[in-house]
Protein backbone atom coordinates (compact mmCIF):
# COMPACT_ATOMS: atom_id res chain seq x y z
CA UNK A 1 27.80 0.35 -8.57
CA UNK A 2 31.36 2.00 -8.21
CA UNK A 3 31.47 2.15 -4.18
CA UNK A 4 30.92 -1.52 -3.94
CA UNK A 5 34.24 -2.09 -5.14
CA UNK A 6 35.23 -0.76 -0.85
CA UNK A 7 33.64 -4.46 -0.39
CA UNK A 8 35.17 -7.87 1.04
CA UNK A 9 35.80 -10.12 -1.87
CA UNK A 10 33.07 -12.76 -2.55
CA UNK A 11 35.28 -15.84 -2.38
CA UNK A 12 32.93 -17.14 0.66
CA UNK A 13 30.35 -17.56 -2.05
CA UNK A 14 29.87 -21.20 -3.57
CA UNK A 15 27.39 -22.73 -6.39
CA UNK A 16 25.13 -23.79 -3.52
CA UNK A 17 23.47 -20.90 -2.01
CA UNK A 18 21.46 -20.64 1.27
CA UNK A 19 18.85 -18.83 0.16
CA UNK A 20 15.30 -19.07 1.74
CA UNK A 21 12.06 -19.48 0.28
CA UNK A 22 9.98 -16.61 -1.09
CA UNK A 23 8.54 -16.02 2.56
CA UNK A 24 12.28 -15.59 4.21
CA UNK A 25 12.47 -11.72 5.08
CA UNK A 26 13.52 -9.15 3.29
CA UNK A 27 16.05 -8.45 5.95
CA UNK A 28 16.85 -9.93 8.94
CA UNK A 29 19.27 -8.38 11.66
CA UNK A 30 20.45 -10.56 14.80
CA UNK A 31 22.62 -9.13 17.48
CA UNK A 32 24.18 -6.46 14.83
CA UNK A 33 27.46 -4.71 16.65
CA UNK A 34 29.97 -2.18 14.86
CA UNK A 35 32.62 -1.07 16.77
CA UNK A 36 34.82 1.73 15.71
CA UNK A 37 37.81 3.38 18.09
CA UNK A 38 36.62 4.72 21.01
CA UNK A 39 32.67 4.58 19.54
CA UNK A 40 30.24 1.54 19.55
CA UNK A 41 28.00 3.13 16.50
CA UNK A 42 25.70 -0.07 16.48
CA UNK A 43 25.09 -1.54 19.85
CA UNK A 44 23.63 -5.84 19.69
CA UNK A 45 20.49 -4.27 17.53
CA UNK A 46 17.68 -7.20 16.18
CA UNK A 47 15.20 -6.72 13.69
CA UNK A 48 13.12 -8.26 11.15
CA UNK A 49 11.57 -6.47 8.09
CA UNK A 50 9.38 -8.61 5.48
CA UNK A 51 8.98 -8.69 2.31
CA UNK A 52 7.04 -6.09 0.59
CA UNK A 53 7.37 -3.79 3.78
CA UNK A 54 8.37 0.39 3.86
CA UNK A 55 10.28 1.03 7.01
CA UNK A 56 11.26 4.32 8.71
CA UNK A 57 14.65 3.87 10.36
CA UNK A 58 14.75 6.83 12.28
CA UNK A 59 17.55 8.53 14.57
CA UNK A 60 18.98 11.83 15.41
CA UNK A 61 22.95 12.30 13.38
CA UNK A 62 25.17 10.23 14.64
CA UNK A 63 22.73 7.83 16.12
CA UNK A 64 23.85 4.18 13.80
CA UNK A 65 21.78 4.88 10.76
CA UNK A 66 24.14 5.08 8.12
CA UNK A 67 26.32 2.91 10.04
CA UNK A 68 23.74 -0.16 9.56
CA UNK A 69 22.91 1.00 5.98
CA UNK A 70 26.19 0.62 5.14
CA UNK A 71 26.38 -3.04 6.67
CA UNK A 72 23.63 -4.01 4.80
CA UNK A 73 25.19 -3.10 1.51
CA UNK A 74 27.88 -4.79 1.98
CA UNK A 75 30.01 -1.63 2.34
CA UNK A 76 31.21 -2.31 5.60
CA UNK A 77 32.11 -5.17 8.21
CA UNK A 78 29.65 -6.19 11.32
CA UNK A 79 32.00 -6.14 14.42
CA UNK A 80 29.78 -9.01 15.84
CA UNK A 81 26.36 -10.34 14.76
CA UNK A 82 24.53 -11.01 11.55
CA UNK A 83 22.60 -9.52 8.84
CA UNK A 84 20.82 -11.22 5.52
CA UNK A 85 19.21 -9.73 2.58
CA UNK A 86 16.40 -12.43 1.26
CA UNK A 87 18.40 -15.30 3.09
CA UNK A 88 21.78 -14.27 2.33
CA UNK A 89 24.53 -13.07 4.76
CA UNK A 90 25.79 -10.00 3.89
CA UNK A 91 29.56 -11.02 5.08
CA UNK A 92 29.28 -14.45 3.40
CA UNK A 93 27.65 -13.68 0.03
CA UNK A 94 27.95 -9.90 -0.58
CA UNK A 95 27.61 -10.65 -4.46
CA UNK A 96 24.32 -12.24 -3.89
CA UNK A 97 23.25 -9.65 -1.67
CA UNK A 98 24.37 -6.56 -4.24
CA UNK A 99 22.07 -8.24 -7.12
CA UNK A 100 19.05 -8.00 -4.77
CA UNK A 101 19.66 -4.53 -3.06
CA UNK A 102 19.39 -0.98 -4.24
CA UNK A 103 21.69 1.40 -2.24
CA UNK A 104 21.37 5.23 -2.28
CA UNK A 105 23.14 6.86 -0.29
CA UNK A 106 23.00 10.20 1.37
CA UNK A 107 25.03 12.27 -1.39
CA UNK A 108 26.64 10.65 -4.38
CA UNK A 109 29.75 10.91 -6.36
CA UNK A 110 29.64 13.23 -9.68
CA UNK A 111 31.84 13.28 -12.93
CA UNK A 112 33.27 16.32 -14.76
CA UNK A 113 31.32 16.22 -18.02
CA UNK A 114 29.36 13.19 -17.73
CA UNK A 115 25.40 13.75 -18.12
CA UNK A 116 22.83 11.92 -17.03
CA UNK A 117 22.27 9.15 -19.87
CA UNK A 118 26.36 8.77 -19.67
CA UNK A 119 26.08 8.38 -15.54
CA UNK A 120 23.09 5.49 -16.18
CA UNK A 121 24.85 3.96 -18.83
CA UNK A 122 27.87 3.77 -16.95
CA UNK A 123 26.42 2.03 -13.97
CA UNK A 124 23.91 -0.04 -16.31
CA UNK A 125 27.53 -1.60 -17.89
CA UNK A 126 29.00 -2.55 -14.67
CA UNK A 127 26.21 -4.22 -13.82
CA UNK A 128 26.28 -6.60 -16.88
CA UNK A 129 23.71 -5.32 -19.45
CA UNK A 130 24.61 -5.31 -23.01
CA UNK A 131 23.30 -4.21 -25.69
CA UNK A 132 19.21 -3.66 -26.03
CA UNK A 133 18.89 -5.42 -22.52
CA UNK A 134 21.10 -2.11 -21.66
CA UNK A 135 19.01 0.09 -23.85
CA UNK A 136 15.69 -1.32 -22.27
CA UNK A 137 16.61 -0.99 -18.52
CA UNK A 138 17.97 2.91 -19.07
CA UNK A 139 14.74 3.95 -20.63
CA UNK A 140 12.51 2.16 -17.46
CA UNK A 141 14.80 3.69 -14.97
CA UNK A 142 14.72 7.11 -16.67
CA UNK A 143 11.02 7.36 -17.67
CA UNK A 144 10.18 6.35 -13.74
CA UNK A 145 12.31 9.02 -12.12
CA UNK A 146 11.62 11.55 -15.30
CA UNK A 147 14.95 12.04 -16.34
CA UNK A 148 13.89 11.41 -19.80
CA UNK A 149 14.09 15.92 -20.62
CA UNK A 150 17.42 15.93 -18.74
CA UNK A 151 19.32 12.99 -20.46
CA UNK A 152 22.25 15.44 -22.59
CA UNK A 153 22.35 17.43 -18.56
CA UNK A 154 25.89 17.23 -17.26
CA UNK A 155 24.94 15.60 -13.74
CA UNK A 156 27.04 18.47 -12.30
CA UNK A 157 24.66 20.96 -12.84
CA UNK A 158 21.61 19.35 -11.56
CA UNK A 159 19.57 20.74 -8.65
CA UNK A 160 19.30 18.69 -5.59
CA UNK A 161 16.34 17.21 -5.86
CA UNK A 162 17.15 16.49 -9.75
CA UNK A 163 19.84 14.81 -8.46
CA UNK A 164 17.91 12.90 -6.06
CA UNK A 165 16.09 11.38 -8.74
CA UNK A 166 19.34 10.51 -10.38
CA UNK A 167 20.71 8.46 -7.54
CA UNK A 168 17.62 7.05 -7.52
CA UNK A 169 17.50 5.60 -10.51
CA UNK A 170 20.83 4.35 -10.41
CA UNK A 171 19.67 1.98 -7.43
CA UNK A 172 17.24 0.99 -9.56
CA UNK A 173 18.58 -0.02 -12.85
CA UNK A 174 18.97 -4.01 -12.02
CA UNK A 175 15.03 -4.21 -10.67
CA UNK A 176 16.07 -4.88 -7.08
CA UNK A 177 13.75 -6.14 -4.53
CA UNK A 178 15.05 -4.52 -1.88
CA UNK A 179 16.22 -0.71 -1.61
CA UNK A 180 17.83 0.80 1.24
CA UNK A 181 17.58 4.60 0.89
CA UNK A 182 20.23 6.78 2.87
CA UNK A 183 18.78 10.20 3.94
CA UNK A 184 17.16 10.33 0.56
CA UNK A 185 14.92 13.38 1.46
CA UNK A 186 17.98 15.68 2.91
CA UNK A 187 18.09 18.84 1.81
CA UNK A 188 15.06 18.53 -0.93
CA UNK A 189 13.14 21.66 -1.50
CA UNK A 190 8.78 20.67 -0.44
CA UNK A 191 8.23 19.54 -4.84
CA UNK A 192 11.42 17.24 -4.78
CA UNK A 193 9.97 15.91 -1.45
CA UNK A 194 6.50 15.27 -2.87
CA UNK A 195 7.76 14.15 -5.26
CA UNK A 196 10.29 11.69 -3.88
CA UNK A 197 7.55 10.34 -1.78
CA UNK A 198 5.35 9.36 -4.67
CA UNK A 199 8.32 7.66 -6.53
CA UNK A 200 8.66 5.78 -2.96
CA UNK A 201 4.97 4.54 -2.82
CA UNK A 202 5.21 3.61 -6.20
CA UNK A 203 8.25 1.35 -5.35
CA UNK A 204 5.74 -0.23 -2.53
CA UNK A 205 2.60 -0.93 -4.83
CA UNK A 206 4.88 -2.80 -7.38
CA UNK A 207 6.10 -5.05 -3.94
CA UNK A 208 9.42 -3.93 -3.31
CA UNK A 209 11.19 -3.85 0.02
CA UNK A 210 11.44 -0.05 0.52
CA UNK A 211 14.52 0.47 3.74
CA UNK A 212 14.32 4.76 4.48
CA UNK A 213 16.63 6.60 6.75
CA UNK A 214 15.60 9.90 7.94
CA UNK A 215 15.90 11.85 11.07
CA UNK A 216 12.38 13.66 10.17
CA UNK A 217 9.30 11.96 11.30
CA UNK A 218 7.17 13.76 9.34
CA UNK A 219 8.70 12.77 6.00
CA UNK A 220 8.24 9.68 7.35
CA UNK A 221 4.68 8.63 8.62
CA UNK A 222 2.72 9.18 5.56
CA UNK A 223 4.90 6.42 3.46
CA UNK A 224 5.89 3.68 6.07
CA UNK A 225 4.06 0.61 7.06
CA UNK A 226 6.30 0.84 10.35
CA UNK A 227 8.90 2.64 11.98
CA UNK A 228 12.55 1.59 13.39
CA UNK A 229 14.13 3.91 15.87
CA UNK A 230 17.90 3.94 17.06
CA UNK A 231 19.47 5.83 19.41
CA UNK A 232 23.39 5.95 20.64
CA UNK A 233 23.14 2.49 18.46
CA UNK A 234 20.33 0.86 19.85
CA UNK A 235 16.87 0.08 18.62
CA UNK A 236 14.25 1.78 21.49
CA UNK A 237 11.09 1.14 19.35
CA UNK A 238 9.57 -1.12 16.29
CA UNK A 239 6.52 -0.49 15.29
CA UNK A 240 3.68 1.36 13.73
CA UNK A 241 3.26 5.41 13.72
CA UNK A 242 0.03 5.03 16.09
CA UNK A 243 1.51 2.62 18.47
CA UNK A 244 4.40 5.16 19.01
CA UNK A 245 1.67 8.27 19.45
CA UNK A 246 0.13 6.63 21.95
CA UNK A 247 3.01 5.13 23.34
CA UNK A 248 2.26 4.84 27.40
CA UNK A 249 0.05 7.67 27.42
CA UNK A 250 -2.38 8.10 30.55
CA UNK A 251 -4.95 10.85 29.36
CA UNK A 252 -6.29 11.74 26.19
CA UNK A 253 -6.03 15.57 24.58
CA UNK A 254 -8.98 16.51 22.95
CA UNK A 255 -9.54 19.54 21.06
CA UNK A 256 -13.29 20.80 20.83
CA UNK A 257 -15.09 23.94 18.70
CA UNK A 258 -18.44 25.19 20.26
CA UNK A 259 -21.33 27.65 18.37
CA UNK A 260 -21.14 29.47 21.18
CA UNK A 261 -18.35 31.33 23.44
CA UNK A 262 -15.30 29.32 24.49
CA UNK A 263 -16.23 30.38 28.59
CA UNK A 264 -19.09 27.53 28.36
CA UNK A 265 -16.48 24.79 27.51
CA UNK A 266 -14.96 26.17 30.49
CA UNK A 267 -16.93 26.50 32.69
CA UNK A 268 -18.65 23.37 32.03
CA UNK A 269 -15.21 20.97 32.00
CA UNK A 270 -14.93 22.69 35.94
CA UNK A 271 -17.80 20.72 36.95
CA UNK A 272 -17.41 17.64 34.95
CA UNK A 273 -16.12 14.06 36.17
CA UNK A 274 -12.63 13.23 34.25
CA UNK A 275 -12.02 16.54 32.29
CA UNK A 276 -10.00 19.02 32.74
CA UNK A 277 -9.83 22.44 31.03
CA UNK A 278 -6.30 22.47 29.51
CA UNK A 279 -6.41 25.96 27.33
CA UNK A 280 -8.98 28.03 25.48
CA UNK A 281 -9.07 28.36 21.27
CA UNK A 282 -10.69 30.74 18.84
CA UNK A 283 -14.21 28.82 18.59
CA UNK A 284 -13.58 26.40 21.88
CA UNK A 285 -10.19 24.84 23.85
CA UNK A 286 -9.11 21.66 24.66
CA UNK A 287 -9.68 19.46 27.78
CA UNK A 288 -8.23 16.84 28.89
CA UNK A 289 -9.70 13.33 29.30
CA UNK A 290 -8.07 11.26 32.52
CA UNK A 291 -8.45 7.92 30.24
CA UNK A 292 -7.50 6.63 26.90
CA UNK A 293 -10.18 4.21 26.80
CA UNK A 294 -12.64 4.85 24.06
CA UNK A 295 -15.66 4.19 25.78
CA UNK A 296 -14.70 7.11 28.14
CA UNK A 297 -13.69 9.19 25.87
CA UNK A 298 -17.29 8.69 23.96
CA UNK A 299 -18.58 9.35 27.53
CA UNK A 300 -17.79 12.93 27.86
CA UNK A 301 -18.84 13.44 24.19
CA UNK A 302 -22.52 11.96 24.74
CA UNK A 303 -22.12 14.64 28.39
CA UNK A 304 -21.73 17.55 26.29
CA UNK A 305 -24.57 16.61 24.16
CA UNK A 306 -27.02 16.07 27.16
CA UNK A 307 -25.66 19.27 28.96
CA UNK A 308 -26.68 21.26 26.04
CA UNK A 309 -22.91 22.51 25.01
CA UNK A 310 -23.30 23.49 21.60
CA UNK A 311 -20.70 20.98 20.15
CA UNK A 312 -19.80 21.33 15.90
CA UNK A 313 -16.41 19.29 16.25
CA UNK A 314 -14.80 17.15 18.98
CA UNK A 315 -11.53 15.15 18.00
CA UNK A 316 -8.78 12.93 19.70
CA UNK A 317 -5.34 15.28 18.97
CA UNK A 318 -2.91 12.76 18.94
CA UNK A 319 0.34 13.50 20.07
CA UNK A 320 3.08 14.31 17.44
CA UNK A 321 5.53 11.80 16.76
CA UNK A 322 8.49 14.04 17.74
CA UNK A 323 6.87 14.26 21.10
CA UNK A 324 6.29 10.55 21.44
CA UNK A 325 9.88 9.97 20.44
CA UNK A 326 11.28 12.73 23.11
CA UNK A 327 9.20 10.93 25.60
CA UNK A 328 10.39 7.61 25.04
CA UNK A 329 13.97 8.97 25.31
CA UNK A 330 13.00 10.12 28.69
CA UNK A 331 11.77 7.06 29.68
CA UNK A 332 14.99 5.30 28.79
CA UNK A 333 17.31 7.62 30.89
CA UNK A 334 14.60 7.64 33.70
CA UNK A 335 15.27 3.87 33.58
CA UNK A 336 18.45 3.29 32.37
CA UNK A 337 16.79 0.20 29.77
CA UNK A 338 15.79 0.24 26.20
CA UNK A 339 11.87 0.39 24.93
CA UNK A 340 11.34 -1.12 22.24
CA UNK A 341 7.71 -1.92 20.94
């Protein structure tokens, strides 16, 4: 790809490579710093993401996303620390690293009067193929992203989404194992999304490594195994969507309908052990459960029953993950020291 040309030159690499096994992660980050003037954009970050894996890397603008991305395809120079792609250090063998990564970044570079098939065949040569090999690996990358009905487009005039695709595919045309998607949902209108997110878990079936940037969780949750947050440049939380709802919640929300008026839920959470009435709704309200154990939570269910409230739906509304994420911020400048789960 054209912007890897910004890269250090690859005479670190040698004919014996340190590559690991198949069961070495997909990428591996270890006390990753970038220092710019007057800004530390990534701040001694860790993390691990294995093979096979979709991960959220989520962060407000400005927060070390891009910054990271950019380290890990070999577009940029770690001010202290490591990083490896499948086994390989990015600073030490950036060639080795490029054949096994797919980079999209957040907006891409267009040509006056180049279409689509001209843009893919461009990219296609750089990266080596020849001839039917060439032919072959075009047709794959445009028949997956459906670019097939737009290959005589001048890539100038495609919508954003359209383009989205595009970029796509060009990450995609050497079969990489690992992709590291910048922002790749910015600006799409709610079909390009959809649409993007299939293309995504279609990427994870077939066992890729699927890296996503975003600074929406809900474009987010549906696709990832797990999520990676950083803030001001440092990670404050690893792990899944549920561990970060329930984060270090106290009491449980729960939101329930009655066959009867709303006043009996009421009236009857004023008298009961561990609830409190928090608001009232069309058919019912919500109350609010002093536990998140289970078993307590069943408690007040199996109450209702025996206290004859006319119960047709009782569920646990779990927090949203913008919430969760606003509340661990507050945690962290309560105490002045990173969560990260």
């Amino acid at each position: 790809m054209s912007d890897l040309s910004e890269t250090p030159s690859e005479t670190a690499e040698t004919a014996v490579l340190p590559a690991g096994p198949p069961t070495t992660p997909a990428i591996e980050v270890t006390n990753l710093s970038r220092w710019f003037t007057g800004v530390h954009a990534v701040n001694d970050i860790s993390f691990t993401v294995e093979r096979g894996q979709v991960i959220g890397f989520v962060g407000a603008n400005g927060a070390g996303k891009t910054t990271t991305m950019r380290i890990l395809a070999t577009l940029d120079y770690p001010s202290g620390g490591t990083a490896k792609i499948a086994g390989y250090d990015v600073i030490k063998y950036p060639g080795e690293v490029r054949k096994r990564i797919g980079w999209m970044p957040d907006h891409y570079g267009t040509y006056n009067n180049m279409t689509v098939l001209e843009y893919l065949d461009f990219f296609a040569r750089a990266l080596g193929y020849k001839g039917q090999e060439r032919i072959e690996r075009i047709a794959d990358v445009m028949d997956f992203t459906d670019l097939g009905s737009l290959s005589d487009r001048l890539i100038d005039k495609l919508s954003k989404g359209m383009g989205q695709r595009l970029c796509l595919g060009r990450a995609l045309i050497h079969d990489p194992e690992v992709l590291i998607l910048d922002e790749p949902a910015a600006g799409l209108d709610p079909k390009a999304r959809v649409e993007l997110k299939h293309l995504i878990r279609i990427l994870a079936e077939e066992g890729k490594t699927v890296f996503i940037s975003s600074h929406i969780l809900s474009e987010l949750d549906e696709m990832c195994d797990s999520l990676l947050f950083i803030n001001q440049g440092k990670i404050i939380h690893h792990g899944t969507s549920e561990s970060l709802r329930k984060g270090s919640a106290e009491t449980s929300l729960i939101e329930v309908q009655l066959a009867s008026s709303p006043e009996r839920l009421q009236e009857w959470a004023a008298l009961a052990p561990n609830v409190t009435f928090k608001d009232a709704t069309k058919n019912g309200g919500r109350i609010e459960v002093d536990s998140v154990d289970d078993e307590v939570i069943a408690t007040v269910l199996r109450r209702m029953i025996k206290d004859d409230l006319p119960v047709t739906d009782f569920h646990l509304r779990e927090r949203r993950l913008e919430d969760a994420f606003i509340e661990i911020l507050g945690e962290i400048e309560a105490s002045g020291t990173p969560i990260v789960s």
